[in-house]
Protein backbone atom coordinates (compact mmCIF):
# COMPACT_ATOMS: atom_id res chain seq x y z
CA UNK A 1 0.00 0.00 0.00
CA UNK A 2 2.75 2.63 1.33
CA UNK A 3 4.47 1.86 -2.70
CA UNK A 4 1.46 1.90 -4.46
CA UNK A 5 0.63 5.26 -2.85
CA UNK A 6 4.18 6.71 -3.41
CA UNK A 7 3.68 5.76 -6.96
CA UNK A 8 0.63 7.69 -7.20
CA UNK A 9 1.83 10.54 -5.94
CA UNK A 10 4.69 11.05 -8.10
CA UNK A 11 2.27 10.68 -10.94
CA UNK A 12 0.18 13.48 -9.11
CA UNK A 13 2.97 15.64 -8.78
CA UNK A 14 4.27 14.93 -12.85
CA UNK A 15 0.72 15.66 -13.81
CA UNK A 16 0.73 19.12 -11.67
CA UNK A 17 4.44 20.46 -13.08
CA UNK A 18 3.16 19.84 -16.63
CA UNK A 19 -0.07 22.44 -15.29
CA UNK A 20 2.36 24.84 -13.86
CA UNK A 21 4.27 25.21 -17.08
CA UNK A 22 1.18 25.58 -19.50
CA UNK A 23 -0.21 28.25 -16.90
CA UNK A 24 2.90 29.92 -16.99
CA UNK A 25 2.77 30.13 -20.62
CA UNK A 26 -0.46 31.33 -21.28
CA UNK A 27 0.09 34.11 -17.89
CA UNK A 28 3.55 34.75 -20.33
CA UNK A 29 1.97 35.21 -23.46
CA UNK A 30 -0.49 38.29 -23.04
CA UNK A 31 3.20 39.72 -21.41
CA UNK A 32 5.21 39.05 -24.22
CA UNK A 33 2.75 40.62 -26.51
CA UNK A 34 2.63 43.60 -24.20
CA UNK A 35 6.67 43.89 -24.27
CA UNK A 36 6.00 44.01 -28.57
CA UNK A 37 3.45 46.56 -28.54
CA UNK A 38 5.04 48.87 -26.38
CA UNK A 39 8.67 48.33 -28.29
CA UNK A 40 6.84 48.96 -31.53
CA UNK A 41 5.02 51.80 -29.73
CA UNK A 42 7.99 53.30 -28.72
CA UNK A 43 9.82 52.86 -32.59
CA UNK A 44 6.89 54.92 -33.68
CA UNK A 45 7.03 57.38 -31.53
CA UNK A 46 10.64 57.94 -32.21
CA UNK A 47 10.22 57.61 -35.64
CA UNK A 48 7.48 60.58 -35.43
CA UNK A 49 10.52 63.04 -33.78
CA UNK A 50 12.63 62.04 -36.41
CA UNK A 51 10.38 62.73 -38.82
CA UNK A 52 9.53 66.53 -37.47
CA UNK A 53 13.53 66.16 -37.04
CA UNK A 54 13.49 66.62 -41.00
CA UNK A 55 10.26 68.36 -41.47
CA UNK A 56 12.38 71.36 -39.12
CA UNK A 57 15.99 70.94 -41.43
CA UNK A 58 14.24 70.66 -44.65
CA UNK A 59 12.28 73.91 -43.79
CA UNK A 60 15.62 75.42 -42.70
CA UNK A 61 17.51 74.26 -46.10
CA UNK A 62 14.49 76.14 -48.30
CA UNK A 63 14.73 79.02 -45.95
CA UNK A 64 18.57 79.21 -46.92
CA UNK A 65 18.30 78.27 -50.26
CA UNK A 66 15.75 81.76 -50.89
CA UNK A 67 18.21 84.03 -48.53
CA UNK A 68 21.22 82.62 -50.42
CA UNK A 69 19.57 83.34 -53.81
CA UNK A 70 17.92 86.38 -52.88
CA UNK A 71 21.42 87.98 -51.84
CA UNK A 72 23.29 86.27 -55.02
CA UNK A 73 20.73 88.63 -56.98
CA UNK A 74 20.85 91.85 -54.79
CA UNK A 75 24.68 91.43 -55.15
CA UNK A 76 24.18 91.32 -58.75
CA UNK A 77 22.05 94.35 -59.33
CA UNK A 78 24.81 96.38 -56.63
CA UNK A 79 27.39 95.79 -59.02
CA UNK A 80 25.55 97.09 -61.87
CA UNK A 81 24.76 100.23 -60.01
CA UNK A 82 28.12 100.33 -59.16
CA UNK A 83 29.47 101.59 -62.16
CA UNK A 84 26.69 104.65 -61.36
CA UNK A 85 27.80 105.98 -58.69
CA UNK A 86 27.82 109.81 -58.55
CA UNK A 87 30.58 109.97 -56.37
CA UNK A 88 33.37 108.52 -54.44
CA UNK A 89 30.68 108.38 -51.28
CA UNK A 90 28.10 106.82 -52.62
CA UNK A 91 30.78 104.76 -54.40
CA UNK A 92 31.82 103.26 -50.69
CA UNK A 93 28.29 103.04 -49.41
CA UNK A 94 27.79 100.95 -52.31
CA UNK A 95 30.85 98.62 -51.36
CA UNK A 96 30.15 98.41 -47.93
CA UNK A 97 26.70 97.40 -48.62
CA UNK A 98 28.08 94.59 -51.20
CA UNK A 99 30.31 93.10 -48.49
CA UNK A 100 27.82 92.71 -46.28
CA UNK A 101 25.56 90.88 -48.56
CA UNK A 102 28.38 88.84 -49.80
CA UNK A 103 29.66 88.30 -45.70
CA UNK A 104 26.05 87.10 -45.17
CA UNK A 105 25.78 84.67 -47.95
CA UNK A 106 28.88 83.06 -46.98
CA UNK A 107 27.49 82.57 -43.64
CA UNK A 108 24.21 81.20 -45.58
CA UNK A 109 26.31 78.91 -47.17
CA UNK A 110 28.25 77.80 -44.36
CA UNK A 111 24.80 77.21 -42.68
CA UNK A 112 23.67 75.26 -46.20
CA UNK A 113 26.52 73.02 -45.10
CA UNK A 114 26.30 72.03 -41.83
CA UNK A 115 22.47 71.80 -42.65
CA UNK A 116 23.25 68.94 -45.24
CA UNK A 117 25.38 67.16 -42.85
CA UNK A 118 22.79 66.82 -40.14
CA UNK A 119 20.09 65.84 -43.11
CA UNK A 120 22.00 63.33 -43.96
CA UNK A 121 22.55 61.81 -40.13
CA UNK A 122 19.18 62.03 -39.54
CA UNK A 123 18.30 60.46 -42.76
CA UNK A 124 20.25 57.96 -41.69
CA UNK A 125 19.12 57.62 -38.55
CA UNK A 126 15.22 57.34 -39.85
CA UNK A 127 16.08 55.00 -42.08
CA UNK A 128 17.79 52.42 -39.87
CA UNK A 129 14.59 52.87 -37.53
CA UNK A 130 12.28 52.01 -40.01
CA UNK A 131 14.47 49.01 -40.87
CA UNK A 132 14.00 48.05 -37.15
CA UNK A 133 10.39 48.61 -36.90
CA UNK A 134 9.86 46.90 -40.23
CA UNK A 135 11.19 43.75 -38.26
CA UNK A 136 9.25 44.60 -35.00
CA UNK A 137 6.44 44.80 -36.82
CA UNK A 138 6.70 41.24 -38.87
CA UNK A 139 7.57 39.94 -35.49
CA UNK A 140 4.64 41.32 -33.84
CA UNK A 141 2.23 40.15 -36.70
CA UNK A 142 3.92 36.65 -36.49
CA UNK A 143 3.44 36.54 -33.01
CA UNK A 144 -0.23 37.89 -33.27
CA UNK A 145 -0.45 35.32 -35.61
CA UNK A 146 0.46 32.01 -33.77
CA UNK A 147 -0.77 33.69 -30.07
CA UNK A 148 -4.28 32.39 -30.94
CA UNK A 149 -3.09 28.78 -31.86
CA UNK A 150 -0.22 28.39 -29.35
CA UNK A 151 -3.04 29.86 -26.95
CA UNK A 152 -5.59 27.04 -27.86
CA UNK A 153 -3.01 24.36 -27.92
CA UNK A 154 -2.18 25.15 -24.11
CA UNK A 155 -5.80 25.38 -23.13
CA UNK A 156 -6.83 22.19 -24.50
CA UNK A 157 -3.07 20.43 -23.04
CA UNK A 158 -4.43 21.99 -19.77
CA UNK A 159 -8.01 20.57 -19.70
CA UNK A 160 -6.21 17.42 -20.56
CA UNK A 161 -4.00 17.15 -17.76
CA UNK A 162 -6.92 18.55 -15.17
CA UNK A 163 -8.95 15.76 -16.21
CA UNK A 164 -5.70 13.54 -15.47
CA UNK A 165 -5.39 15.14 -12.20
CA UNK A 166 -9.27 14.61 -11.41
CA UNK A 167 -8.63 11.12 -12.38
CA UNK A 168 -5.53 10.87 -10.14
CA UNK A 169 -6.50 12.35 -7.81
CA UNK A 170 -9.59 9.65 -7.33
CA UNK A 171 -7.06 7.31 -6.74
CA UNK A 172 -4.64 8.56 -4.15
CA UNK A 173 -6.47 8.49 -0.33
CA UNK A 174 -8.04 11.67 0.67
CA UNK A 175 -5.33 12.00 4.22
CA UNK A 176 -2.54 11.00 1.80
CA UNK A 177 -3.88 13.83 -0.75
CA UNK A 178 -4.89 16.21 1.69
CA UNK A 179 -1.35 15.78 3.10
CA UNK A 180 0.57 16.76 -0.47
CA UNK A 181 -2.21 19.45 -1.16
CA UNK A 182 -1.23 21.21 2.50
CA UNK A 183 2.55 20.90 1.50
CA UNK A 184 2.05 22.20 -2.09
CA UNK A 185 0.44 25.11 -1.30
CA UNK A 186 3.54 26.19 1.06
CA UNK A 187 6.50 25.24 -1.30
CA UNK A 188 7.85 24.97 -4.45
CA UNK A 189 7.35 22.35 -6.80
CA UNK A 190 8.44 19.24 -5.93
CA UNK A 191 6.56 17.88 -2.93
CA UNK A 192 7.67 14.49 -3.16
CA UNK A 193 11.22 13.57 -3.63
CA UNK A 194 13.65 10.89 -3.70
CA UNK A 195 15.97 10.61 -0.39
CA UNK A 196 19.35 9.34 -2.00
CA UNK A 197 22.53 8.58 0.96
CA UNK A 198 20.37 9.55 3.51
CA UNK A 199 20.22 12.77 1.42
CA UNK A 200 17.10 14.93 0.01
CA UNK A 201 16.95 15.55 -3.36
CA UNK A 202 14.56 18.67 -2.31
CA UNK A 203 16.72 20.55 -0.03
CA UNK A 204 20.03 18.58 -0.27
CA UNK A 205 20.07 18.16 3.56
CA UNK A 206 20.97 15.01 5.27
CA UNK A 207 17.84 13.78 7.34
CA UNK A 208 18.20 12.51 10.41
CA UNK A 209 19.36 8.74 11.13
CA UNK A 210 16.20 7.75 13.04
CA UNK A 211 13.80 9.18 9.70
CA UNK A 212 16.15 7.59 7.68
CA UNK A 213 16.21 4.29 9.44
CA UNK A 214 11.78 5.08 9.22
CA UNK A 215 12.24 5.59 5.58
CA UNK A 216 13.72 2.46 4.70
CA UNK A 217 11.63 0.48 6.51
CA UNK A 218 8.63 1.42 3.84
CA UNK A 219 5.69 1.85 6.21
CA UNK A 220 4.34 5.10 6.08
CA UNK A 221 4.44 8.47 4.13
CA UNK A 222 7.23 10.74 5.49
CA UNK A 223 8.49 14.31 5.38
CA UNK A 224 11.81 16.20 5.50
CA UNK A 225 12.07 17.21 8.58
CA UNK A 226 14.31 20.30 7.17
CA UNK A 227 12.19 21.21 4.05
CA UNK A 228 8.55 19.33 5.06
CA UNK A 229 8.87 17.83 1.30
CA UNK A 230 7.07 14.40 1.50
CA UNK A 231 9.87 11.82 0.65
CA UNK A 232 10.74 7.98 -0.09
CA UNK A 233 13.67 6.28 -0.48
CA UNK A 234 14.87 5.70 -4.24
CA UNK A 235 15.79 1.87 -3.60
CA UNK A 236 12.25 1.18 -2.95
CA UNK A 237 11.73 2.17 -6.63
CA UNK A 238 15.20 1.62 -8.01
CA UNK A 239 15.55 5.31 -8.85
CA UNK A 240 18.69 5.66 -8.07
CA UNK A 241 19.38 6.64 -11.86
CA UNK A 242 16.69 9.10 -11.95
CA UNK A 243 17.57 12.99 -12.21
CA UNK A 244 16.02 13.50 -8.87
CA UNK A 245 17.85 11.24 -6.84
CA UNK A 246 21.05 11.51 -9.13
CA UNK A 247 20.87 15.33 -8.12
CA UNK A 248 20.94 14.20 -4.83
CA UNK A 249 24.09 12.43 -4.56
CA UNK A 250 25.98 15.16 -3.32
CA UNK A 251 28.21 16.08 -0.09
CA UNK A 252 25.52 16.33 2.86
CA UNK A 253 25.43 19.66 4.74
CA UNK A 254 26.44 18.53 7.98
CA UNK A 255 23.82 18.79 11.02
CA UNK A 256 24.64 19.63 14.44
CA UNK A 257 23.42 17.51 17.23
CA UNK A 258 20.38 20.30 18.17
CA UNK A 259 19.23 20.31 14.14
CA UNK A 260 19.44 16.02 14.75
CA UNK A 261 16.70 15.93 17.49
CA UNK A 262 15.01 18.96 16.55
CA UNK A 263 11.10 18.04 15.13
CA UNK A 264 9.31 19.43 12.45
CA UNK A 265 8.60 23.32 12.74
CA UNK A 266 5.26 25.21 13.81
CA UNK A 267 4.07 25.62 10.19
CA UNK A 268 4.08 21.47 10.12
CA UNK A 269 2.17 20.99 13.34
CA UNK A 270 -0.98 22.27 11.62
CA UNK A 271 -0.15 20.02 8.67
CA UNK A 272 -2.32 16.41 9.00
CA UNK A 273 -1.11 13.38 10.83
CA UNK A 274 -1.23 10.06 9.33
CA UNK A 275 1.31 7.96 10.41
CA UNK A 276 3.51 8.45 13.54
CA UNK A 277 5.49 11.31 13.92
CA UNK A 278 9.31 10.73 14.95
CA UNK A 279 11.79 12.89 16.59
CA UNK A 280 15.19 12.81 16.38
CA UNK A 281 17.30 9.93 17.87
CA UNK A 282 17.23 9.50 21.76
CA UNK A 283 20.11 11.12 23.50
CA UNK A 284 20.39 7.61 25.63
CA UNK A 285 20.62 5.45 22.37
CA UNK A 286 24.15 3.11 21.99
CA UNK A 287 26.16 3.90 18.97
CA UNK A 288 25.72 0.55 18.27
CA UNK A 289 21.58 1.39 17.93
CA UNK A 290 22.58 4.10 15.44
């Protein structure tokens, strides 16, 4: 019976990791569609500044292009009236005038210039964002795409395995389930592990000699007395080859004499009793008893 129900449990607890995962991965995928949105969002939105970027330059370049002309012709006309000048006054005035028109349109020009250069960044800069929100956006359309399938996939995996559990959960007694319900709602997944070496594969702490001497003997359902996983020992099942109990295999944390006798916590006293609780080994026990 204690096998049988050890069996059924690990079944149990296969059935509810595969449920964890798909409702992971439907909780995941609204988030990862979120995370696309707002990146593509955000691409268009820069792509808009970049955009009145150029609206701003190209405005500026016209602007310069008129002045620039506009003085090119004023300088023209001053020359022609240059030659009809009245007298040597109005022959400097005339000068003066022409120097500052020509100073200004090499300042126009040198304007014209740098204006170009910074077109031609931002150009460059708008185009490589489009690139990249060309690819957000086939990304996000694939995605949007296979959500709705990869979405119905997991929901119908998940009704699956519920049934399974329904169905497993029929067979395993009610104290024996009631017991692994209690512990999985306090830790991580797993609840039940393999105790390799006197070791558990759940918390990789050595258990005590009297719970391991318990274990072995293959009569009721036991916990860690460190980590309140339910465990059994991996000879009963020849595990020993199995990731769980392979992971075990490692060097035990050592245990002082006070972690050795100590029970299990306050959180485990409200936990169900089915089988006799043991302590730690009697201070008055031989070494031989050990």
């Amino acid at each position: 019976m204690y096998l049988e129900q050890i069996e059924k449990l690990v079944v149990l607890q296969k059935v509810d990791g595969e449920i964890l995962v798909l409702e992971e991965e439907l909780g995941s995928m609204p988030r990862e569609l979120a995370d696309l949105e707002a990146r593509n969002a955000e691409l268009l939105e820069r792509k808009a500044v970049l955009d009145d970027k150029l609206d701003i330059l190209n405005t500026q370049r016209k602007r310069l292009d008129l002045e620039i002309e506009d003085n090119t012709s004023r300088i023209k006309k001053s020359k022609n009236k240059l030659m009809m000048a009245g007298n040597t006054r109005e022959y400097h005035a005339m000068m003066r005038e022409m120097d500052n028109m020509e100073k200004t349109t090499r300042n126009r020009e040198e304007e014209k210039v740098a204006l170009a250069e910074e077109l031609e960044r931002q150009t460059a800069l708008l185009d490589e964002l489009q690139k990249e929100q060309a690819e957000l956006t086939a990304q996000l359309e694939e995605y949007q795409g296979n959500l709705k399938k990869r979405s119905a996939a997991a929901r119908k995996r998940l009704a699956e395995l519920q049934k399974e559990r329904e169905e497993a959960c029929v067979v395993v007694p009610a104290p024996v389930l009631k017991r692994y319900e209690f512990i999985r709602e306090r830790i991580s997944n797993p609840v039940i592990v393999p105790v390799t070496a006197g070791v558990c594969s759940g918390c990789f702490i050595q258990i005590p000699p009297q719970a391991f001497n318990d274990l072995q003997k293959g009569e009721t359902i036991l916990s860690c007395p460190n980590c309140q996983r339910l465990i059994y020992w991996c000879e009963h099942f020849h595990a020993c080859d199995s990731p769980l109990a392979a992971a075990a295999i490692r060097t035990p944390v050592a245990m002082d004499d006070d972690e050795d006798e100590a029970g299990p916590d306050d959180e485990r006293d409200e936990e169900p009793r089915y089988a006799d609780d043991h302590d730690g080994p009697d201070d008055e026990r031989d070494d031989d008893d050990r």
